[in-house]
C-alpha atoms as a PDB file:
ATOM      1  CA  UNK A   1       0.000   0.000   0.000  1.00  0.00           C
ATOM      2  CA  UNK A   2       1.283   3.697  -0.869  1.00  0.00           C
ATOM      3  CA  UNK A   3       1.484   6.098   1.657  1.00  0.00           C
ATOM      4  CA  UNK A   4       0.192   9.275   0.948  1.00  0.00           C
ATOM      5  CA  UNK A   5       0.793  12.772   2.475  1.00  0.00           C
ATOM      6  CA  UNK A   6      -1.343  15.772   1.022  1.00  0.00           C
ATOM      7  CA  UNK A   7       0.710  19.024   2.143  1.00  0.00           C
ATOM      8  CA  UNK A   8      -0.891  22.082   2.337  1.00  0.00           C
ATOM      9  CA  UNK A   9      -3.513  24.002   4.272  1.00  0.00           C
ATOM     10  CA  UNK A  10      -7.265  22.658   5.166  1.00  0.00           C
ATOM     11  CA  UNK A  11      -8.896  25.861   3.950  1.00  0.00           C
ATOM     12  CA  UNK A  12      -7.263  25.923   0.678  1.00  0.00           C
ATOM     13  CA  UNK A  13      -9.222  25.292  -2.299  1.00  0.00           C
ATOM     14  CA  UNK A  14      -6.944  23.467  -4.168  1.00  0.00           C
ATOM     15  CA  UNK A  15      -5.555  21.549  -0.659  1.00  0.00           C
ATOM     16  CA  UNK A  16      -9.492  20.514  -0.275  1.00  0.00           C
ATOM     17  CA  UNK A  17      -9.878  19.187  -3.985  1.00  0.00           C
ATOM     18  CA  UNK A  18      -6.938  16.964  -3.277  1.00  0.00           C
ATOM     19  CA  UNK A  19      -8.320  15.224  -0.273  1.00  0.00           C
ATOM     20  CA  UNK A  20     -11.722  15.504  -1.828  1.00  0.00           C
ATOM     21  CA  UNK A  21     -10.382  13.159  -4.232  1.00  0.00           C
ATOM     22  CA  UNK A  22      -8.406  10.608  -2.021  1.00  0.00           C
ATOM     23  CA  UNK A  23     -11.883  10.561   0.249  1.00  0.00           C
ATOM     24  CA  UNK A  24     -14.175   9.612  -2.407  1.00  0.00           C
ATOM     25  CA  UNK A  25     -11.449   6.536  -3.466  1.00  0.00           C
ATOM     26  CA  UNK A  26     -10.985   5.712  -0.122  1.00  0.00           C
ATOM     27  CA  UNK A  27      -7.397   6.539  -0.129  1.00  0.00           C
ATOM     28  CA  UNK A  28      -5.551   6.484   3.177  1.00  0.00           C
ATOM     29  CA  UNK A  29      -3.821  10.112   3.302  1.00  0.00           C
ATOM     30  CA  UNK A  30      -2.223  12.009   5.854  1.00  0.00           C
ATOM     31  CA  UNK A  31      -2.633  15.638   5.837  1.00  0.00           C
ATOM     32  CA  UNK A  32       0.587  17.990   6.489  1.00  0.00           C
ATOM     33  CA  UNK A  33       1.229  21.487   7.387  1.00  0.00           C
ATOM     34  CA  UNK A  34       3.012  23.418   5.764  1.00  0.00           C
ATOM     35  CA  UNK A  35       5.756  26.633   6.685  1.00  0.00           C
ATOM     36  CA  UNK A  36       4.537  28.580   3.725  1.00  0.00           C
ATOM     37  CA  UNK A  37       6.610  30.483   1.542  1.00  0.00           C
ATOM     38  CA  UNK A  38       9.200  29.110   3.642  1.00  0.00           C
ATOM     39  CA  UNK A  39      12.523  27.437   1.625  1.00  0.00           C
ATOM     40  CA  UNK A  40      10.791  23.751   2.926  1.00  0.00           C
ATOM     41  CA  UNK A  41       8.091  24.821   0.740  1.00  0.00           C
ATOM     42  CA  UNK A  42       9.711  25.670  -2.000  1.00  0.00           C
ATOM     43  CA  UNK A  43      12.250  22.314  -1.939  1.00  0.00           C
ATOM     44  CA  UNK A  44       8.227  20.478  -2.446  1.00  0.00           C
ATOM     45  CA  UNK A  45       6.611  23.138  -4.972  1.00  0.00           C
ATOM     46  CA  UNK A  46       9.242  25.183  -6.895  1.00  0.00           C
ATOM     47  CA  UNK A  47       6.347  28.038  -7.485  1.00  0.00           C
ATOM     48  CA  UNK A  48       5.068  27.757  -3.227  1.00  0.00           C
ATOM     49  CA  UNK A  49       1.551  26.691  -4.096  1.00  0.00           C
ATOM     50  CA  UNK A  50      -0.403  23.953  -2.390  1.00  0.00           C
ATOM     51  CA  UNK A  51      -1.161  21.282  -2.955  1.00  0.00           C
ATOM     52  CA  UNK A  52       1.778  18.787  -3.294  1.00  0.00           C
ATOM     53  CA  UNK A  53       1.638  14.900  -2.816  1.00  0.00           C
ATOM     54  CA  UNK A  54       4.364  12.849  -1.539  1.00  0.00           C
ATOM     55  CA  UNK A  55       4.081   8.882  -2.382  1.00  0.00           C
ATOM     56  CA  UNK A  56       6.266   6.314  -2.517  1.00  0.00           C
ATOM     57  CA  UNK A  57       9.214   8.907  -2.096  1.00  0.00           C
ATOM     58  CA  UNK A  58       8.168  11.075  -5.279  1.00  0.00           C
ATOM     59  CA  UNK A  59       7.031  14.323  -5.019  1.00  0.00           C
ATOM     60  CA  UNK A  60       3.961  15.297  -6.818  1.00  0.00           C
ATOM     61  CA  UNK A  61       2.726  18.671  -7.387  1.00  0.00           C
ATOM     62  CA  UNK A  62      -0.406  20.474  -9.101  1.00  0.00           C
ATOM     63  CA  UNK A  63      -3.870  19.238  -8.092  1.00  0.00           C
ATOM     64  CA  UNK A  64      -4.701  18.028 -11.334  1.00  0.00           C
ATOM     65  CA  UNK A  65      -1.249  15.949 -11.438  1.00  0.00           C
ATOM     66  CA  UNK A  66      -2.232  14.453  -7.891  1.00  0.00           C
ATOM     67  CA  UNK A  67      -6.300  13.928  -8.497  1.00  0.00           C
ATOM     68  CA  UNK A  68      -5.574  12.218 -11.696  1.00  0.00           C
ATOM     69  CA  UNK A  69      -2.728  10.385 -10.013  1.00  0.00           C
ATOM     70  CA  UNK A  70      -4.931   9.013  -7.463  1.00  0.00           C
ATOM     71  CA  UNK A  71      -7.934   8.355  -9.389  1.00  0.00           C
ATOM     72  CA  UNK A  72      -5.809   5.969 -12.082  1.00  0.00           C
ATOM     73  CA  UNK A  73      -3.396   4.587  -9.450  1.00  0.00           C
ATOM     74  CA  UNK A  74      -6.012   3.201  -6.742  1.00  0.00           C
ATOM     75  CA  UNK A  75      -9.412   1.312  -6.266  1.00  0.00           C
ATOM     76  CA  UNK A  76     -12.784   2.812  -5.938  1.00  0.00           C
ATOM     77  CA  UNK A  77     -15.088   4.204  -7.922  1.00  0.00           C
ATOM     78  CA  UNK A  78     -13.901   6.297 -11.486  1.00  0.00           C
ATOM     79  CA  UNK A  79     -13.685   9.714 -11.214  1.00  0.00           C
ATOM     80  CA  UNK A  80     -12.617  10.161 -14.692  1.00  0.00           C
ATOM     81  CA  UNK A  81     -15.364   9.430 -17.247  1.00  0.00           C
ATOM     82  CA  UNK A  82     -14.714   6.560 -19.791  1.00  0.00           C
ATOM     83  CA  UNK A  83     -16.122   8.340 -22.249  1.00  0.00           C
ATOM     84  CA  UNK A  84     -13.786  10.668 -24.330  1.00  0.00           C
ATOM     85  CA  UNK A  85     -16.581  13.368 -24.945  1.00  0.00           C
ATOM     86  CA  UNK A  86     -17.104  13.301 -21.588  1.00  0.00           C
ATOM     87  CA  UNK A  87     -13.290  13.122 -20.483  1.00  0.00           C
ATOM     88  CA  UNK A  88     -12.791  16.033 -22.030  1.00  0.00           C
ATOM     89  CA  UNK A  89     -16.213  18.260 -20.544  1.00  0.00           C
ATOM     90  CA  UNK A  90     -14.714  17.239 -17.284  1.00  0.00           C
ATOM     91  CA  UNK A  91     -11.668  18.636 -18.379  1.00  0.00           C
ATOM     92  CA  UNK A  92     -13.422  21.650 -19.100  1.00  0.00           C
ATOM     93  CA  UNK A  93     -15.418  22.188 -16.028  1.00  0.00           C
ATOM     94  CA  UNK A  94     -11.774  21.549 -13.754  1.00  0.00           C
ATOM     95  CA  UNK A  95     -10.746  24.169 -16.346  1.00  0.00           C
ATOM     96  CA  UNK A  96     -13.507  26.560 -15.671  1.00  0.00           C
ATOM     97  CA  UNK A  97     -13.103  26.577 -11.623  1.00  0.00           C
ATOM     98  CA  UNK A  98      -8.735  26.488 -11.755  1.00  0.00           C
ATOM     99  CA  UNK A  99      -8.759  29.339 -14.780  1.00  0.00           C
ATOM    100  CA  UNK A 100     -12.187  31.646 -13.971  1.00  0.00           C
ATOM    101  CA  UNK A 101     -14.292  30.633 -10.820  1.00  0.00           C
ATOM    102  CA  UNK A 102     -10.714  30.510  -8.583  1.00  0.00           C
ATOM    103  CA  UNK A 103      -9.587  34.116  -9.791  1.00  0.00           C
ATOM    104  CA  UNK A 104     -13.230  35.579  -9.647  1.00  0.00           C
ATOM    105  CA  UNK A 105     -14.715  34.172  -6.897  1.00  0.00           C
ATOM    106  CA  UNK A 106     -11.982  33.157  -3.967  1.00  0.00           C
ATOM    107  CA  UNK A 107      -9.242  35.605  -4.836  1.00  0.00           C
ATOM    108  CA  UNK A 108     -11.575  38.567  -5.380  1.00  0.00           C
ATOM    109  CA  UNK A 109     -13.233  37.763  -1.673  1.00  0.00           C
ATOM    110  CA  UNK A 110     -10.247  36.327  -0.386  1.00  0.00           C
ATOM    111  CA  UNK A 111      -9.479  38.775   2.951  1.00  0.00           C
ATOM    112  CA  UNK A 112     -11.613  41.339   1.245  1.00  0.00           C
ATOM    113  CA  UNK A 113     -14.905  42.075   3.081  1.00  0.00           C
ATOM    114  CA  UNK A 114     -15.881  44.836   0.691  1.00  0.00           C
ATOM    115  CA  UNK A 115     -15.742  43.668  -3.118  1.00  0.00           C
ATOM    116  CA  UNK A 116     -16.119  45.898  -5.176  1.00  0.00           C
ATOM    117  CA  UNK A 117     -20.100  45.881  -7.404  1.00  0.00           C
ATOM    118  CA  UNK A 118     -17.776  45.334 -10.287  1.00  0.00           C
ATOM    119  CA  UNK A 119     -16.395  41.990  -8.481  1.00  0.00           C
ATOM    120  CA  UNK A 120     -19.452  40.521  -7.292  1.00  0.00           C
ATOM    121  CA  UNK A 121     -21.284  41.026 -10.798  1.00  0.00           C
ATOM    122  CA  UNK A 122     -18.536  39.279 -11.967  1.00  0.00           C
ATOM    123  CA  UNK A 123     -18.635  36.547  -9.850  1.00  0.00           C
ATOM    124  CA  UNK A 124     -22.507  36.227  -9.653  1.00  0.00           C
ATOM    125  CA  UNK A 125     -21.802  35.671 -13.460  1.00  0.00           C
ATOM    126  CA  UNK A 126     -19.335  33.274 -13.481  1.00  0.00           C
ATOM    127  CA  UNK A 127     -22.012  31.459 -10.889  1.00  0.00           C
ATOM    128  CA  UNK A 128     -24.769  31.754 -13.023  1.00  0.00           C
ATOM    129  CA  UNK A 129     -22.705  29.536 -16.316  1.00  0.00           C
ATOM    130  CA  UNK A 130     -22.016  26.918 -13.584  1.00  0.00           C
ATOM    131  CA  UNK A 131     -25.882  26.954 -12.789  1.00  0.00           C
ATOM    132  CA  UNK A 132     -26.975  26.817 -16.127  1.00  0.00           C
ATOM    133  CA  UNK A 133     -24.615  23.413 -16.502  1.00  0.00           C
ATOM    134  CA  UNK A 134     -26.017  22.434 -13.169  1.00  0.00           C
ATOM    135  CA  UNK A 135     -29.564  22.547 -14.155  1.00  0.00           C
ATOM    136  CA  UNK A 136     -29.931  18.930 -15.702  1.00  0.00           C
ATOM    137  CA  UNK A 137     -27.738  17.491 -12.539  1.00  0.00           C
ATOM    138  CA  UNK A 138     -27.381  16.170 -10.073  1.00  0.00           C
ATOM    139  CA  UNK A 139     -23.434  16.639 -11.031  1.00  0.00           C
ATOM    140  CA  UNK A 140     -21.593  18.756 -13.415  1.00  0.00           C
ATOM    141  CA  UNK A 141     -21.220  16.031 -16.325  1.00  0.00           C
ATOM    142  CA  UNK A 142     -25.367  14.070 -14.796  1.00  0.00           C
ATOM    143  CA  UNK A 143     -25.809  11.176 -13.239  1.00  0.00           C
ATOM    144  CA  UNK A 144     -22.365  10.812 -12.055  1.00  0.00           C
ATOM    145  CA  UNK A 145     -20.052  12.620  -9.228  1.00  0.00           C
ATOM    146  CA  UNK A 146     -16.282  13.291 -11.206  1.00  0.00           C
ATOM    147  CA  UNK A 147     -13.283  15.028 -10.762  1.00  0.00           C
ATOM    148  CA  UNK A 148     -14.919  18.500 -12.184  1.00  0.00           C
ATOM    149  CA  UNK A 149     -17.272  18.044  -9.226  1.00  0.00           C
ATOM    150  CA  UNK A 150     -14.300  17.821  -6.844  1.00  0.00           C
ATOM    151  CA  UNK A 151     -12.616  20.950  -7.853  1.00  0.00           C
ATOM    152  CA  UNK A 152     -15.864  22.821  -8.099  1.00  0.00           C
ATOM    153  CA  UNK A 153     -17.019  21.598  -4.330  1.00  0.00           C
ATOM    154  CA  UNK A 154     -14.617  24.192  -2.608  1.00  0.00           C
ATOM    155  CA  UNK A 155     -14.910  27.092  -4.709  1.00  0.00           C
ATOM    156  CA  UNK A 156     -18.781  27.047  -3.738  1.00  0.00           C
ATOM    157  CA  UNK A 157     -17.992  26.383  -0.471  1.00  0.00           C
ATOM    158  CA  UNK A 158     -15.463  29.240   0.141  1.00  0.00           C
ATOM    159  CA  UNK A 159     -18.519  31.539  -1.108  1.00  0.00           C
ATOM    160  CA  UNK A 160     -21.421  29.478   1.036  1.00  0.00           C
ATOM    161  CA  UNK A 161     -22.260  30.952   4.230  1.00  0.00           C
ATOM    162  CA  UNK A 162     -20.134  34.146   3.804  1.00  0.00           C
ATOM    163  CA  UNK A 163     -20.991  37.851   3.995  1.00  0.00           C
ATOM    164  CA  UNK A 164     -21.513  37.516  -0.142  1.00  0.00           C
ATOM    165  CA  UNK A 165     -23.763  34.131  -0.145  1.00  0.00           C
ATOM    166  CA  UNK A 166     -27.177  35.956  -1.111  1.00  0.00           C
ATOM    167  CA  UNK A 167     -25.743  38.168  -3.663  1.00  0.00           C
ATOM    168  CA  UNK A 168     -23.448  34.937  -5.238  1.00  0.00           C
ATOM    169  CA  UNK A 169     -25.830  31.964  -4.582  1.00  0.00           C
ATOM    170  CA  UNK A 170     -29.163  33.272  -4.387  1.00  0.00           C
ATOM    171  CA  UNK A 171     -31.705  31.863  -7.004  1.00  0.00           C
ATOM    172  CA  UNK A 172     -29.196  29.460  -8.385  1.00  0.00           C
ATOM    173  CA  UNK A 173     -31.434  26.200  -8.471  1.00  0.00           C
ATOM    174  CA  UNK A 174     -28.921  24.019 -10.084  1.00  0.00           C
ATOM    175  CA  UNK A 175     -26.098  24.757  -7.421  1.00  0.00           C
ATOM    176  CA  UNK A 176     -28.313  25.120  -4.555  1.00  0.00           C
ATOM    177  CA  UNK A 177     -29.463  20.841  -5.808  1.00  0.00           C
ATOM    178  CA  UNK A 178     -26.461  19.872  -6.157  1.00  0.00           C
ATOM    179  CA  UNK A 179     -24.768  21.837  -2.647  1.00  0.00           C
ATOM    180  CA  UNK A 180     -27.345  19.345  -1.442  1.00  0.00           C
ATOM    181  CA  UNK A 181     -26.268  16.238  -3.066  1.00  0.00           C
ATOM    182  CA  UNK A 182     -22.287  17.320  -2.285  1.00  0.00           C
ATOM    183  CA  UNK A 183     -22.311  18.775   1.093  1.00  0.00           C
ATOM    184  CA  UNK A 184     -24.269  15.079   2.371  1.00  0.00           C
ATOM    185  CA  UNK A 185     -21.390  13.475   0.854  1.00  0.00           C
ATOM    186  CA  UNK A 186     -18.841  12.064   3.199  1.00  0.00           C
ATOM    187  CA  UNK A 187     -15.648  12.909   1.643  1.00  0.00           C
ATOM    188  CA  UNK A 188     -17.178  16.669   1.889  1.00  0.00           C
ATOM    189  CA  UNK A 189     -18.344  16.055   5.767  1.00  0.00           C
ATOM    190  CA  UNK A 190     -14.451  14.772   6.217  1.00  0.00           C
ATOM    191  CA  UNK A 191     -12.383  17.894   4.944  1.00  0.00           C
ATOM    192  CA  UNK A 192     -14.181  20.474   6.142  1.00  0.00           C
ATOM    193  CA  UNK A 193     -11.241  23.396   7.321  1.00  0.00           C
END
């Protein structure tokens, strides 16, 4: 059996996705802290970002490198479709929340309690296209919970319950069904920061 170790921070998005991922396989993991920024950082991650996965003495960073690592290397259920059409929508959707939804809705609101109209719109936006997808559910891609799902669950989270959750969230049918379907989960229930 590999042993894993997931370094980074329980609050980070990315960090969250990771053991999001090793939760849903049932993938023994241990969590580690980090010294940010710190030169121990940088000898894991040469740019000092988290996530980064250590197994079987090889360093693994990027959360896409390590989720797709874990989902091909170990047992459990697929969280990669089979499907190429499909492969590559999910591919899309991870592409959507690590490109757009992560720079418009956790770094805009990230230690800022007074977005500016301009940001929020922008968000609310960026919302709204993942609602539209949502709308035929339960999951991004239907019937099925995948990777895309995974790196959307903490972006939506970061947002849920904050000072911002009416203005972002409000009316959004398809994400408010599916925050249902994904916060009952257990892998969500067992990385909460």
């Amino acid at each position: 059996m590999q042993h894993i170790e997931i370094f980074g921070f329980p609050p980070s998005t990315f960090t969250r996705t990771a053991r999001l991922v090793c939760e849903e396989k049932r993938v023994d993991y241990q969590l580690q802290p980090l010294e940010f920024r710190q030169e121990s950082h940088r000898a894991l991650h040469p740019f000092v970002k988290m996530p980064v996965m250590r197994v079987s003495g090889q360093t693994l960073y990027e959360t896409l490198a390590i989720a797709m690592y874990i989902d091909e290397t170990f047992e459990g259920p697929q969280l990669t479709p089979s499907d190429a059409l499909k492969r590559a929508q999910m591919f899309q959707w991870i592409s959507t929340c690590n490109d757009y939804l992560y720079k418009d809705v956790v770094l805009a609101f990230l230690n800022n309690d007074s977005p500016s109209e301009e940001q929020l719109e922008k968000a609310r936006k960026d919302l709204e296209i993942i609602d539209r997808q949502l709308q035929a559910g339960p999951f991004l891609l239907g019937e099925e919970i995948y990777l895309c799902d995974l790196f959307l669950a903490p972006v939506i989270a970061f947002v849920d319950g904050g000072a911002h959750q009416a203005r972002l969230l409000g009316s959004l049918e398809g994400i408010a069904a599916w925050k249902d379907k994904m916060w009952s989960r257990a892998s969500f229930k067992n990385t909460q920061p």
